[in-house]
Protein backbone atom coordinates (compact mmCIF):
# COMPACT_ATOMS: atom_id res chain seq x y z
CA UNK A 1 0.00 0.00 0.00
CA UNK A 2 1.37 3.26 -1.37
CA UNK A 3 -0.66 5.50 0.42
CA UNK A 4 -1.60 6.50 3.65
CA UNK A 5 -5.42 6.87 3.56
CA UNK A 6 -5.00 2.99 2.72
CA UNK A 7 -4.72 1.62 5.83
CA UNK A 8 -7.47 3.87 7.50
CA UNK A 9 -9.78 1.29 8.42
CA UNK A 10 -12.58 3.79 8.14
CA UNK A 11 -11.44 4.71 4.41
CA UNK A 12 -11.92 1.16 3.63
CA UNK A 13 -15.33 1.50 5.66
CA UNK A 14 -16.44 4.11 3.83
CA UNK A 15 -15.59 2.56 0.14
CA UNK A 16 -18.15 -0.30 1.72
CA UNK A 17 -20.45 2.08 2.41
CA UNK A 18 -20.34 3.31 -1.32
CA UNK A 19 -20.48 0.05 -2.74
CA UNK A 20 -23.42 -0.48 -0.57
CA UNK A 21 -25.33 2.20 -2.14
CA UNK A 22 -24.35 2.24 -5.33
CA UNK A 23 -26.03 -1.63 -5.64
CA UNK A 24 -28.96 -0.42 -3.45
CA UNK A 25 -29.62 2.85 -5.89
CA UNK A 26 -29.66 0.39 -8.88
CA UNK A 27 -33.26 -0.42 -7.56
CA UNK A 28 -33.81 3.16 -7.87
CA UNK A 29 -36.79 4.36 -10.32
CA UNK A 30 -35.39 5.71 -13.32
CA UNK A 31 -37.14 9.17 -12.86
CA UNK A 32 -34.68 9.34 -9.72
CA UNK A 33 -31.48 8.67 -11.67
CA UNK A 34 -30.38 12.34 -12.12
CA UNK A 35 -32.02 13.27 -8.60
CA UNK A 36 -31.81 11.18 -5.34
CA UNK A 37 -29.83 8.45 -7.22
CA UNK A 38 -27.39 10.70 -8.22
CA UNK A 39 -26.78 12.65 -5.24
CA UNK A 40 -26.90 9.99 -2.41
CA UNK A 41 -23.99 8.17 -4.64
CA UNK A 42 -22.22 11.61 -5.06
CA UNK A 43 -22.31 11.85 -1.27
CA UNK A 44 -21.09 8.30 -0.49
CA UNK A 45 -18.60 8.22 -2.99
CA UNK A 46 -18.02 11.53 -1.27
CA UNK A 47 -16.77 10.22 2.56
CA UNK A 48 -14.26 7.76 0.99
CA UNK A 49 -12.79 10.55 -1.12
CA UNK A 50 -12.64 13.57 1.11
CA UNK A 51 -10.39 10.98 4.09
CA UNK A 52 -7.96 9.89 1.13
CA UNK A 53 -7.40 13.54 -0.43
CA UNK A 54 -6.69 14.80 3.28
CA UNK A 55 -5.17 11.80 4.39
CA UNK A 56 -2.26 12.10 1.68
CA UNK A 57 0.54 14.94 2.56
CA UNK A 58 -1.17 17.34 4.55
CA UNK A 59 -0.84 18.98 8.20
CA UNK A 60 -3.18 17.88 10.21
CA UNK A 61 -5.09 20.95 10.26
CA UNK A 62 -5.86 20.12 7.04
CA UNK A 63 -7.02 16.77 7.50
CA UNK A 64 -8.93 17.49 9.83
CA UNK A 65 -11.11 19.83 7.50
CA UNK A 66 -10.71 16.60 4.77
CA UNK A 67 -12.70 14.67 7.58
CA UNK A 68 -15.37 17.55 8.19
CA UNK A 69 -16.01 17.42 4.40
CA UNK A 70 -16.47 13.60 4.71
CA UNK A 71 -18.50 13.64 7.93
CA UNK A 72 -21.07 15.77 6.25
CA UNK A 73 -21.41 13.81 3.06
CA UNK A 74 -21.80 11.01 6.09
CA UNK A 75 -24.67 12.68 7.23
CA UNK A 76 -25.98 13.51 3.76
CA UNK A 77 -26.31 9.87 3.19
CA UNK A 78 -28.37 9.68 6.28
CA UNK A 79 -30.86 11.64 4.79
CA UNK A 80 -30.90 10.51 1.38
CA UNK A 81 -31.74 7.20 2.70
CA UNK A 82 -34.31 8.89 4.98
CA UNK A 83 -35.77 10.33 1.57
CA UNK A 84 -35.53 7.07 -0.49
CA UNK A 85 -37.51 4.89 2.74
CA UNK A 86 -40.33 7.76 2.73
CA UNK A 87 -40.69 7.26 -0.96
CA UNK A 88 -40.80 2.90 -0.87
CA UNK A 89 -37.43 2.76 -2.67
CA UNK A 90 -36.22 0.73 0.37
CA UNK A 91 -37.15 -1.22 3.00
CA UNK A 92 -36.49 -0.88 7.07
CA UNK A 93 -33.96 -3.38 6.32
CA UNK A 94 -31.89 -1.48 3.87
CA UNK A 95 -32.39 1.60 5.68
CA UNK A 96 -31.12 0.14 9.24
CA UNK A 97 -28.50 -1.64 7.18
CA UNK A 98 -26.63 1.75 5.60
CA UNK A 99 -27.67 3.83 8.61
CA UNK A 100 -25.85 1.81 11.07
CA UNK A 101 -22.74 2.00 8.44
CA UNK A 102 -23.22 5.83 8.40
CA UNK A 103 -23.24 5.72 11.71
CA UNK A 104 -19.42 3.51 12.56
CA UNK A 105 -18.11 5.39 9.75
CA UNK A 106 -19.17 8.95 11.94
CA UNK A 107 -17.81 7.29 15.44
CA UNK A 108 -14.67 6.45 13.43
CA UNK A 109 -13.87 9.84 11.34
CA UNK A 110 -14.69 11.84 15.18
CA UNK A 111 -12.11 9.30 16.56
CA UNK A 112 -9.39 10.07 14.27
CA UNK A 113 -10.28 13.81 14.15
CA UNK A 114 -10.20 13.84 17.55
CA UNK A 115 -6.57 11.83 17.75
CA UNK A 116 -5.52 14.58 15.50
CA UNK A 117 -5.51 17.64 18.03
C-alpha cells in the first residue's frame, strides 16, 4: 500500500459504504437517476474521497477539514436514505442496514479527528 489513507480502516469503511449504495440505488426508479440516485452516490462516494485527499501529505489541520467534508457527506447519506424509505425505494432493512454504516463510519472519522488535536 502506497498511500496512507489505505490503511485507514474507516477509508476502507467508507468505500463499503459506497459500494453499498451504489447496488442499493440500482433499484432506484429511473425518474430518480439524475435526482436522489445521483446525489446519495455523489455523497457516499463523497466520505471515501474527502479521508484519502486529506489523508495524503497534509498537516493535520488540514485533515482534519478533509474529515469535516467527509462527515457531512456522512450525514448527507443519512438523509438521502431517509428520503428514499419515505418514498418505498427501500425497506427498514436497507435503511437500518446503511444507517448503522453511516453511523461507525461517523464514530470512526470523530475518533481520528479527535486523535488529530
Amino acid at each position: 500500500m502506497a498511500f496512507k489513507f489505505e490503511k485507514l480502516i474507516v477509508w476502507q469503511k467508507a468505500l463499503e459504504l459506497s459500494d453499498t449504495v451504489h447496488q442499493l440505488t440500482k433499484s432506484f426508479p429511473k425518474d430518480e437517476q439524475y435526482i436522489l440516485t445521483s446525489q446519495m452516490k455523489r455523497a457516499a462516494d463523497s466520505v471515501s474521497l474527502n479521508i484519502a485527499e486529506g489523508s495524503t501529505g497534509q498537516t493535520n489541520p488540514e485533515f482534519k477539514r478533509f474529515l469535516s467534508y467527509a462527515l457531512r457527506s456522512n450525514i448527507e447519506v443519512v438523509g438521502c436514505i431517509y428520503i428514499a424509505k419515505r418514498r418505498s425505494y427501500i425497506q427498514q432493512k436497507e435503511f437500518e442496514k446503511i444507517y448503522r454504516m453511516c453511523e461507525e463510519i461517523l464514530v470512526m472519522i470523530n475518533g481520528l479527528r479527535n486523535t488529530l488535536n
